[in-house]
PDB file of N, CA and C in Angstrom:
ATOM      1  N   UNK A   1      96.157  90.543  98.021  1.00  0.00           N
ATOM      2  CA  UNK A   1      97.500  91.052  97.959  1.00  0.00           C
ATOM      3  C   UNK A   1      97.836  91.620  99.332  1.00  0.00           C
ATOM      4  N   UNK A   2      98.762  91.549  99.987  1.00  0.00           N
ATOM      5  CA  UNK A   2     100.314  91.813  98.832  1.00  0.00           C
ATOM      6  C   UNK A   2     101.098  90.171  99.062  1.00  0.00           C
ATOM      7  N   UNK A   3     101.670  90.322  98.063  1.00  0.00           N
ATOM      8  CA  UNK A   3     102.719  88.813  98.092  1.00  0.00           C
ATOM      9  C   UNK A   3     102.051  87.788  97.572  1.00  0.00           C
ATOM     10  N   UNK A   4     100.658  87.894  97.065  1.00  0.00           N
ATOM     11  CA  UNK A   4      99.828  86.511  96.708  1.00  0.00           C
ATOM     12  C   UNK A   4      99.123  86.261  97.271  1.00  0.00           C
ATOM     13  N   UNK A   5      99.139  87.106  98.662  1.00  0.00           N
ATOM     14  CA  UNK A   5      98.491  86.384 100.026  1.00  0.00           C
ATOM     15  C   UNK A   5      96.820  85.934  99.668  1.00  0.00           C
ATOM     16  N   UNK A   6      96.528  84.816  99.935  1.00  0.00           N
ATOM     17  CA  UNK A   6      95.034  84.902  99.804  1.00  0.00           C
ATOM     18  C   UNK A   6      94.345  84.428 100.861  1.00  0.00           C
ATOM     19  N   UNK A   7      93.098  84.202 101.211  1.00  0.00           N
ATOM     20  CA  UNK A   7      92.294  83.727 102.032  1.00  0.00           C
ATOM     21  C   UNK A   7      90.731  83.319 101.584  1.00  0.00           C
ATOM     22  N   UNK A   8      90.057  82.292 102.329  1.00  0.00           N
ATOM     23  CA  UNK A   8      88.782  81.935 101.653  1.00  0.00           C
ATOM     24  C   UNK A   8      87.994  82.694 103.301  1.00  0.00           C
ATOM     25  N   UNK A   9      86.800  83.222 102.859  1.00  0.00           N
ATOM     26  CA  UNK A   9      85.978  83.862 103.931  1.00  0.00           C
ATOM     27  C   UNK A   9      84.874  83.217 102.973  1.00  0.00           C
ATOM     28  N   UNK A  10      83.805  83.553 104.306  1.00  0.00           N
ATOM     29  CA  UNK A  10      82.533  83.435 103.969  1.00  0.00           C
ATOM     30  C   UNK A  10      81.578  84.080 103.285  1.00  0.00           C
ATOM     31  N   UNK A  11      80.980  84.115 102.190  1.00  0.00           N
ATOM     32  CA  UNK A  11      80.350  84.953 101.460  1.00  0.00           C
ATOM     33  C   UNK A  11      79.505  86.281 102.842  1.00  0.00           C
ATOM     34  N   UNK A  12      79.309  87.095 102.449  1.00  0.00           N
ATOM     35  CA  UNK A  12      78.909  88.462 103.126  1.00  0.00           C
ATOM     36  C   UNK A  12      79.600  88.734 104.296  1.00  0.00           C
ATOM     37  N   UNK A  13      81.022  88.332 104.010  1.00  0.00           N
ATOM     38  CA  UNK A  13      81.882  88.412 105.430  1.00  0.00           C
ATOM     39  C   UNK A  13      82.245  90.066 105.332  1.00  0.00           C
ATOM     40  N   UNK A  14      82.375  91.032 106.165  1.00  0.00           N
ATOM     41  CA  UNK A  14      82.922  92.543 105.587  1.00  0.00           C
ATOM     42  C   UNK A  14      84.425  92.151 105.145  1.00  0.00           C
ATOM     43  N   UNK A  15      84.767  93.162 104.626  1.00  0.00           N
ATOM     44  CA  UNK A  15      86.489  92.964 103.935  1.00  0.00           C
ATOM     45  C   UNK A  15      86.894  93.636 105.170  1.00  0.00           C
ATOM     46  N   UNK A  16      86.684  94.860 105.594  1.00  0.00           N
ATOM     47  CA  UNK A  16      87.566  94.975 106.917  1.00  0.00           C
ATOM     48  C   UNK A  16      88.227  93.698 107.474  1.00  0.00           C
ATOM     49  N   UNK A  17      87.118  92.802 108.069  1.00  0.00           N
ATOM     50  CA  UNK A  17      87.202  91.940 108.899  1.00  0.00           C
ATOM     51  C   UNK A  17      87.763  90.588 108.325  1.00  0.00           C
ATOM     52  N   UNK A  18      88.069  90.694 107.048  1.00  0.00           N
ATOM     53  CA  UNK A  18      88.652  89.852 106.145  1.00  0.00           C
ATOM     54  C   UNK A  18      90.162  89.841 105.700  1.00  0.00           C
ATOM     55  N   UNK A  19      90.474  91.378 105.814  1.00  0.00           N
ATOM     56  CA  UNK A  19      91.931  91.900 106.176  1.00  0.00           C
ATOM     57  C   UNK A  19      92.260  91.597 107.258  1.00  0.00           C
ATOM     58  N   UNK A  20      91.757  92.026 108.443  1.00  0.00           N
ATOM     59  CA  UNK A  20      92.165  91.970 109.733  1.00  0.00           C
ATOM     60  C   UNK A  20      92.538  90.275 109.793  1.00  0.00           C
ATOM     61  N   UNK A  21      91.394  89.122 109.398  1.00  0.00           N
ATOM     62  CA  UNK A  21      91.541  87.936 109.806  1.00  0.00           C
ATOM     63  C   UNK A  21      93.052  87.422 108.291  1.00  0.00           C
ATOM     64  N   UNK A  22      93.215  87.895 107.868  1.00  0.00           N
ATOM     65  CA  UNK A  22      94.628  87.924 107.059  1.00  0.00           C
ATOM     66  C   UNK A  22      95.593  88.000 107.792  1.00  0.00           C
ATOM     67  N   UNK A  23      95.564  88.645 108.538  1.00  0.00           N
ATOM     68  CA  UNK A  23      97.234  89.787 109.120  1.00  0.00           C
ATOM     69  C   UNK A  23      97.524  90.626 108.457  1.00  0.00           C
ATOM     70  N   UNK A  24      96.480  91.239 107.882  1.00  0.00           N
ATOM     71  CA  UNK A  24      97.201  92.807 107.484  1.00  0.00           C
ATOM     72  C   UNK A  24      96.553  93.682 107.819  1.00  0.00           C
ATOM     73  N   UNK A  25      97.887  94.743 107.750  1.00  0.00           N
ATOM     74  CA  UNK A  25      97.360  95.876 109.075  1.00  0.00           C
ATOM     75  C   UNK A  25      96.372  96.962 108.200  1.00  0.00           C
ATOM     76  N   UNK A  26      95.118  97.875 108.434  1.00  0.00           N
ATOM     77  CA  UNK A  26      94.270  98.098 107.982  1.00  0.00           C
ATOM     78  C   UNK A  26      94.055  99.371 109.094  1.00  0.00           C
ATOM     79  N   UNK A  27      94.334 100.373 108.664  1.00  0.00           N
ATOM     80  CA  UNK A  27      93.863 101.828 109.269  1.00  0.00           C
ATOM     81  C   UNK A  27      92.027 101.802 109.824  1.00  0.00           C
ATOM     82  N   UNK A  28      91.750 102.009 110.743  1.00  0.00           N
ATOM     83  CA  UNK A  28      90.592 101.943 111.298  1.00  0.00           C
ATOM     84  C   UNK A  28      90.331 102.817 112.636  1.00  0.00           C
ATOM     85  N   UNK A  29      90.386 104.054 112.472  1.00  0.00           N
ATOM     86  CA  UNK A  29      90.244 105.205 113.675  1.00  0.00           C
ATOM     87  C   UNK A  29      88.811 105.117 114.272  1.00  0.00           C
ATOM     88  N   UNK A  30      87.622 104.982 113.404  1.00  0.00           N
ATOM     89  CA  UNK A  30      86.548 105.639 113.741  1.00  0.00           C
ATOM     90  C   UNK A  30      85.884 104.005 114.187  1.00  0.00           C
ATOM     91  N   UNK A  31      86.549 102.729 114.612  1.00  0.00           N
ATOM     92  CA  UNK A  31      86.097 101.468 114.840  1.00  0.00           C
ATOM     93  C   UNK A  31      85.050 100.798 113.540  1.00  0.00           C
ATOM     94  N   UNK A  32      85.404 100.796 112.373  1.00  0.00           N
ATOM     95  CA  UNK A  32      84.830 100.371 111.372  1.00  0.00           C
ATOM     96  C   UNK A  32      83.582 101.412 111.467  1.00  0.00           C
ATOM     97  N   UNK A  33      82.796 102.291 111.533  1.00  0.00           N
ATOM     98  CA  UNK A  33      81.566 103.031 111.480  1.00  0.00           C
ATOM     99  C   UNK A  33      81.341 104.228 110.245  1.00  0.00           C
ATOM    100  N   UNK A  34      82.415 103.995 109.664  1.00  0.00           N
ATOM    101  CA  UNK A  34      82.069 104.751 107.861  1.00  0.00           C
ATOM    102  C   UNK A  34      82.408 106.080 108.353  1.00  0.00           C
ATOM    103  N   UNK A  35      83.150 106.365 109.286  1.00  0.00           N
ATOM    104  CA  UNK A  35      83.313 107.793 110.102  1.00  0.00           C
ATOM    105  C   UNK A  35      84.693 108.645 109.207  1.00  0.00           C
ATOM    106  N   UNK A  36      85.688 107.733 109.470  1.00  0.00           N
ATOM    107  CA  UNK A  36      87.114 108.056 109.387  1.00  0.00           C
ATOM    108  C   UNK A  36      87.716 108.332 107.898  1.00  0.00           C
ATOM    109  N   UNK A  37      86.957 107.148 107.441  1.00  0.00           N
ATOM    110  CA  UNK A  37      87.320 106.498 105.733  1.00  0.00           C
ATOM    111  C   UNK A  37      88.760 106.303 106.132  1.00  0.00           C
ATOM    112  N   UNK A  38      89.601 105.785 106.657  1.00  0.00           N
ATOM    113  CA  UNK A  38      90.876 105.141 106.439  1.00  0.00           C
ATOM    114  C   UNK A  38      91.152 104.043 106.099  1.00  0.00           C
ATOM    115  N   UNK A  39      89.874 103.259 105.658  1.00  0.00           N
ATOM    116  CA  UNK A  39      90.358 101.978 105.494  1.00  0.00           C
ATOM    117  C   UNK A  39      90.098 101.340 103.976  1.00  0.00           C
ATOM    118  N   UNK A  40      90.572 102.796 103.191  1.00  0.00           N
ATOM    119  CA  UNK A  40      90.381 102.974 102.401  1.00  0.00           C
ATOM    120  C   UNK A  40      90.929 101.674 100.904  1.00  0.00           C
ATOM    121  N   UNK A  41      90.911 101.337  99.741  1.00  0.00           N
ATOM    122  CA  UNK A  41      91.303  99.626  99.525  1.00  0.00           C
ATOM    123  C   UNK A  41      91.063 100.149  98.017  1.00  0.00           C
ATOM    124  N   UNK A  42      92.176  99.421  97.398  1.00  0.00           N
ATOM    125  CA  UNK A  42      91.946  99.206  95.817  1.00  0.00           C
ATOM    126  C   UNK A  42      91.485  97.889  95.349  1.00  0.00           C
ATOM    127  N   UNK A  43      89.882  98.151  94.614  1.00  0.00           N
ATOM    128  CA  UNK A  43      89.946  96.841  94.298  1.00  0.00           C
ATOM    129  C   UNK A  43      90.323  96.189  93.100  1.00  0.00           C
ATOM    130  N   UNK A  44      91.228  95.498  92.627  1.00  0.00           N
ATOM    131  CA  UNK A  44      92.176  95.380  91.598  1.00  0.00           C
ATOM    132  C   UNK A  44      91.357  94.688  90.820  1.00  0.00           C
ATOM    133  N   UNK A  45      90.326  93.348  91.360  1.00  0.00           N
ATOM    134  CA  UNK A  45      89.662  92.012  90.455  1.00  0.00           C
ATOM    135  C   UNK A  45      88.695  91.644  91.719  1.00  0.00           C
ATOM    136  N   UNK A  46      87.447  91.753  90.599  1.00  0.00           N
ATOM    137  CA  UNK A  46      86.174  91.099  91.588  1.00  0.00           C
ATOM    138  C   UNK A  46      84.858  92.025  91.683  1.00  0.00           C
ATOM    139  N   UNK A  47      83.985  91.644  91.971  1.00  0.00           N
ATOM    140  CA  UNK A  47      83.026  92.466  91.991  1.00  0.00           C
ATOM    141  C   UNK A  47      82.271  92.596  92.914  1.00  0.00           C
ATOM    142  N   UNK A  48      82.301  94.119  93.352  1.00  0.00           N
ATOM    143  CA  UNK A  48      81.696  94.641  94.947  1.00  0.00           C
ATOM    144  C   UNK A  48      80.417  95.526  94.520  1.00  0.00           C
ATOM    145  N   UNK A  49      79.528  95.548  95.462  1.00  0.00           N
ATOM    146  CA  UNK A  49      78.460  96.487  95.434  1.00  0.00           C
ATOM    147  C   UNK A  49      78.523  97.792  95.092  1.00  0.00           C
ATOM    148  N   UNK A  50      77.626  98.566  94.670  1.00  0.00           N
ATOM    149  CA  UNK A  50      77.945  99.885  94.367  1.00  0.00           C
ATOM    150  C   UNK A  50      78.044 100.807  95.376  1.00  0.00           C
ATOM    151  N   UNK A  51      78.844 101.479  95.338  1.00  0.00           N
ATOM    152  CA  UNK A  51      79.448 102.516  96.159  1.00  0.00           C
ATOM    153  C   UNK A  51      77.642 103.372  96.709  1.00  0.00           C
ATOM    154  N   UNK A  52      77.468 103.079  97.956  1.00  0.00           N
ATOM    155  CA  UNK A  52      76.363 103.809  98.926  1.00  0.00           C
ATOM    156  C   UNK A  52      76.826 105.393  99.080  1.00  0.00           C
ATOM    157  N   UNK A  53      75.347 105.944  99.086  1.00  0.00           N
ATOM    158  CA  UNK A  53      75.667 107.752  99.528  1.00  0.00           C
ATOM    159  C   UNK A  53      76.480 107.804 100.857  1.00  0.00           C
ATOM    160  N   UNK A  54      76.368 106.954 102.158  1.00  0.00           N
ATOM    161  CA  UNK A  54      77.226 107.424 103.382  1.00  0.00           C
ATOM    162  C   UNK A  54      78.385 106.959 102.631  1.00  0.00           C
ATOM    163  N   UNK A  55      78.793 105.755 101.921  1.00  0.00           N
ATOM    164  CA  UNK A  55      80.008 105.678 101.727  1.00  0.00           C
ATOM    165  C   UNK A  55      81.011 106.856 101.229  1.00  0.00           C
ATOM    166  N   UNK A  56      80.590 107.312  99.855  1.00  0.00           N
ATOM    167  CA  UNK A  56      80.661 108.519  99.320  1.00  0.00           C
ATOM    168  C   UNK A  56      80.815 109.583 100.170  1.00  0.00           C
ATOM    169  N   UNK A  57      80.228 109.782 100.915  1.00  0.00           N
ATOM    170  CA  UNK A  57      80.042 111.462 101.330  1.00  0.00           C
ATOM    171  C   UNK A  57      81.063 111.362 102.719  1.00  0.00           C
ATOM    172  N   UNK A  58      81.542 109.898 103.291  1.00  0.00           N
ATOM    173  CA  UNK A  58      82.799 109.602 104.091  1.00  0.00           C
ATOM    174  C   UNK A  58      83.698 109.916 103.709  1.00  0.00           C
ATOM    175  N   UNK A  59      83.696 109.541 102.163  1.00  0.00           N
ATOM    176  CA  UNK A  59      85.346 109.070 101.320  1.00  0.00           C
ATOM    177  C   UNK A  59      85.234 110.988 100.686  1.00  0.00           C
ATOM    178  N   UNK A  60      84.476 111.762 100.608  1.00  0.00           N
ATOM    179  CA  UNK A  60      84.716 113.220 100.224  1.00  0.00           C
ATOM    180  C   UNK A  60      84.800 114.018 101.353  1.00  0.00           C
ATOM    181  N   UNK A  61      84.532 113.648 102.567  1.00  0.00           N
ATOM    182  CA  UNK A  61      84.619 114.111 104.015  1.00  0.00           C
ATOM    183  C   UNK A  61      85.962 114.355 104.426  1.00  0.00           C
ATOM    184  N   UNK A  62      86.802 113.166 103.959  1.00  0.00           N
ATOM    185  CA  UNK A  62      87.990 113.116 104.335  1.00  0.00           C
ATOM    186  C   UNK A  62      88.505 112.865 103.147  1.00  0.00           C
ATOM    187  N   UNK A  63      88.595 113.424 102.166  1.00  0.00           N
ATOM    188  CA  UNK A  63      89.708 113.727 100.982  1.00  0.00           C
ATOM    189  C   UNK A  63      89.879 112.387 100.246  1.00  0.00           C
ATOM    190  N   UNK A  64      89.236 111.657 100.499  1.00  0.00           N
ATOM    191  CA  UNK A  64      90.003 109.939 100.092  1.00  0.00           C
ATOM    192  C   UNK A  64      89.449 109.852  98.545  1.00  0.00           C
ATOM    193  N   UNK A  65      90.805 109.319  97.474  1.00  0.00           N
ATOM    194  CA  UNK A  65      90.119 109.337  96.255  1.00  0.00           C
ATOM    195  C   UNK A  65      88.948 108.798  96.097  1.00  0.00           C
ATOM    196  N   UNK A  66      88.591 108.874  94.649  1.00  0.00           N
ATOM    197  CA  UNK A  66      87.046 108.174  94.352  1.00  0.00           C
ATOM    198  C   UNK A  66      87.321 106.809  94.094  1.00  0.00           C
ATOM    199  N   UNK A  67      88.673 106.748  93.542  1.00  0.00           N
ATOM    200  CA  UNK A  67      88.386 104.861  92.984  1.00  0.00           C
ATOM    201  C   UNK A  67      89.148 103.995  94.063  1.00  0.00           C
ATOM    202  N   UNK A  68      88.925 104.312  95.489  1.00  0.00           N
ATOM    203  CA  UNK A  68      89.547 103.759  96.352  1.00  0.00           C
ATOM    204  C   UNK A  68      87.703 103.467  97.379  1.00  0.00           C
ATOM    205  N   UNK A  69      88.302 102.185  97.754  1.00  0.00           N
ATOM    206  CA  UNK A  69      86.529 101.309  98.689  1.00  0.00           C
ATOM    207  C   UNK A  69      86.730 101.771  99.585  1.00  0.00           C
ATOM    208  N   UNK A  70      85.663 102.079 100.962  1.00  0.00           N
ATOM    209  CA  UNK A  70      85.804 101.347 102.685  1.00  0.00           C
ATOM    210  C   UNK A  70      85.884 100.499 102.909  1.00  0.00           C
ATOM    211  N   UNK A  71      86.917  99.808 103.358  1.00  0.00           N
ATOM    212  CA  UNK A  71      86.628  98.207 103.811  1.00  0.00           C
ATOM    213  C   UNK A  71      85.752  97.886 104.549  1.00  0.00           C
ATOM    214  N   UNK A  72      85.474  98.509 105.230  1.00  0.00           N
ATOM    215  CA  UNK A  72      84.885  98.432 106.496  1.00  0.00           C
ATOM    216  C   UNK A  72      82.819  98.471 106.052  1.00  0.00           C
ATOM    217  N   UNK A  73      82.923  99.459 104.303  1.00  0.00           N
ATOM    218  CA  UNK A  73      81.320  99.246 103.719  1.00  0.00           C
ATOM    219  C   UNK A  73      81.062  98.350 103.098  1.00  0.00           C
ATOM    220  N   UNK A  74      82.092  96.940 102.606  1.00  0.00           N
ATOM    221  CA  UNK A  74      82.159  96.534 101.614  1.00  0.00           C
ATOM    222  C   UNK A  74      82.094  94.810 102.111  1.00  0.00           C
ATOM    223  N   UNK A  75      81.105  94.291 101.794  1.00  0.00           N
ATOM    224  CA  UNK A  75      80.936  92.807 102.182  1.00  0.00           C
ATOM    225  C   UNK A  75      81.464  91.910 100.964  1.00  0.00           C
ATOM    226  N   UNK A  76      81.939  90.878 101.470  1.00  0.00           N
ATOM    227  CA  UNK A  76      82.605  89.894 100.114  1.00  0.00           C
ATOM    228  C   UNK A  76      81.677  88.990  99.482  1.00  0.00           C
ATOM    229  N   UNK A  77      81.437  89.342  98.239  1.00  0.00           N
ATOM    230  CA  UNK A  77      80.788  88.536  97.983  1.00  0.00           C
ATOM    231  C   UNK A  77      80.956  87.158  96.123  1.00  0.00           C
ATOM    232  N   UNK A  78      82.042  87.904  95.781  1.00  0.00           N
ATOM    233  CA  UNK A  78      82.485  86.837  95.136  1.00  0.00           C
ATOM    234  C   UNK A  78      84.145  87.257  95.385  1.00  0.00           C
ATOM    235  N   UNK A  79      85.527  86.753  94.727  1.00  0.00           N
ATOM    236  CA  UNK A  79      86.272  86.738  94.654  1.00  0.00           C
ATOM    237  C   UNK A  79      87.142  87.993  94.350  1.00  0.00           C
ATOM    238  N   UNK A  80      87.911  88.612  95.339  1.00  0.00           N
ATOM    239  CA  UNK A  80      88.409  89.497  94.734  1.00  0.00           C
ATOM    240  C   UNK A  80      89.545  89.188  95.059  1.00  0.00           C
ATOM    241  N   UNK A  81      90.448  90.530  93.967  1.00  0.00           N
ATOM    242  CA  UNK A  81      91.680  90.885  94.254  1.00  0.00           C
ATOM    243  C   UNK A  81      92.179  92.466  95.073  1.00  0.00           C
ATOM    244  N   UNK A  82      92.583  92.777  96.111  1.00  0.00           N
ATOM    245  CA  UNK A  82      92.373  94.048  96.820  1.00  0.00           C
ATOM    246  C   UNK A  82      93.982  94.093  97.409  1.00  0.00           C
ATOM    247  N   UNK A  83      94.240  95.583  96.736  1.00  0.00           N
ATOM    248  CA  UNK A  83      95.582  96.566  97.638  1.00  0.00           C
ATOM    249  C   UNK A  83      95.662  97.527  98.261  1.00  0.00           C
ATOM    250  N   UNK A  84      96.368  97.805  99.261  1.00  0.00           N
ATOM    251  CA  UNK A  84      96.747  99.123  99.899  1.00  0.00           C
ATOM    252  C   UNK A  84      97.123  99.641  99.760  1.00  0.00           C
ATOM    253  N   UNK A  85      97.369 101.021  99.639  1.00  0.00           N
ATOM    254  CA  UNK A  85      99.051 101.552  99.165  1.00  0.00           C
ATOM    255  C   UNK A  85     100.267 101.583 100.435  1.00  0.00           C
ATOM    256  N   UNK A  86      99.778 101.098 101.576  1.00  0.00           N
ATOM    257  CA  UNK A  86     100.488 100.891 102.781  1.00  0.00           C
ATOM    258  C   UNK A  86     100.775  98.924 102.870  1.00  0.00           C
ATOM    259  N   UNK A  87     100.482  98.711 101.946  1.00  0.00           N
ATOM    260  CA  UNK A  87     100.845  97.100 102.281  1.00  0.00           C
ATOM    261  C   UNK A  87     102.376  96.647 101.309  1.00  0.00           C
TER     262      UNK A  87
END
């Protein structure tokens, strides 16, 4: 999402880098390094790895809800569906 948009990547591609190769714009202060948590992502459909302790303790560092991903921790590995609230 948004608009339908889809794309095929390569299995263990990161989603950061899966947005970015989309064209959509994707908050990233701390250069993808789990620092910032801005690149923060709803995942609507699909199934991602379980949420890691640095991930966690990023996303409570900086206030970011719980049921929102890092893009930037999160490798693709089957099909999803993913929103922003900035897209």
């Amino acid at each position: 999402m948004p608009k339908g948009s889809a794309l095929e990547v390569a299995k263990g591609t990161r989603l950061i880098d899966a947005v970015r190769t989309a064209g959509l714009p994707i908050a990233r202060a701390c250069g993808d390094d789990l620092v910032c948590a801005k690149c923060g992502v709803r995942i609507l459909e699909g199934r991602v790895a379980r949420e890691a302790p640095i991930e966690r303790r990023a996303k409570e560092r900086n206030r970011v809800p719980a049921e929102l991903r890092l893009a930037c921790a999160l490798r693709v590995q089957s099909d999803l569906v993913v929103a922003a609230d900035y897209w």
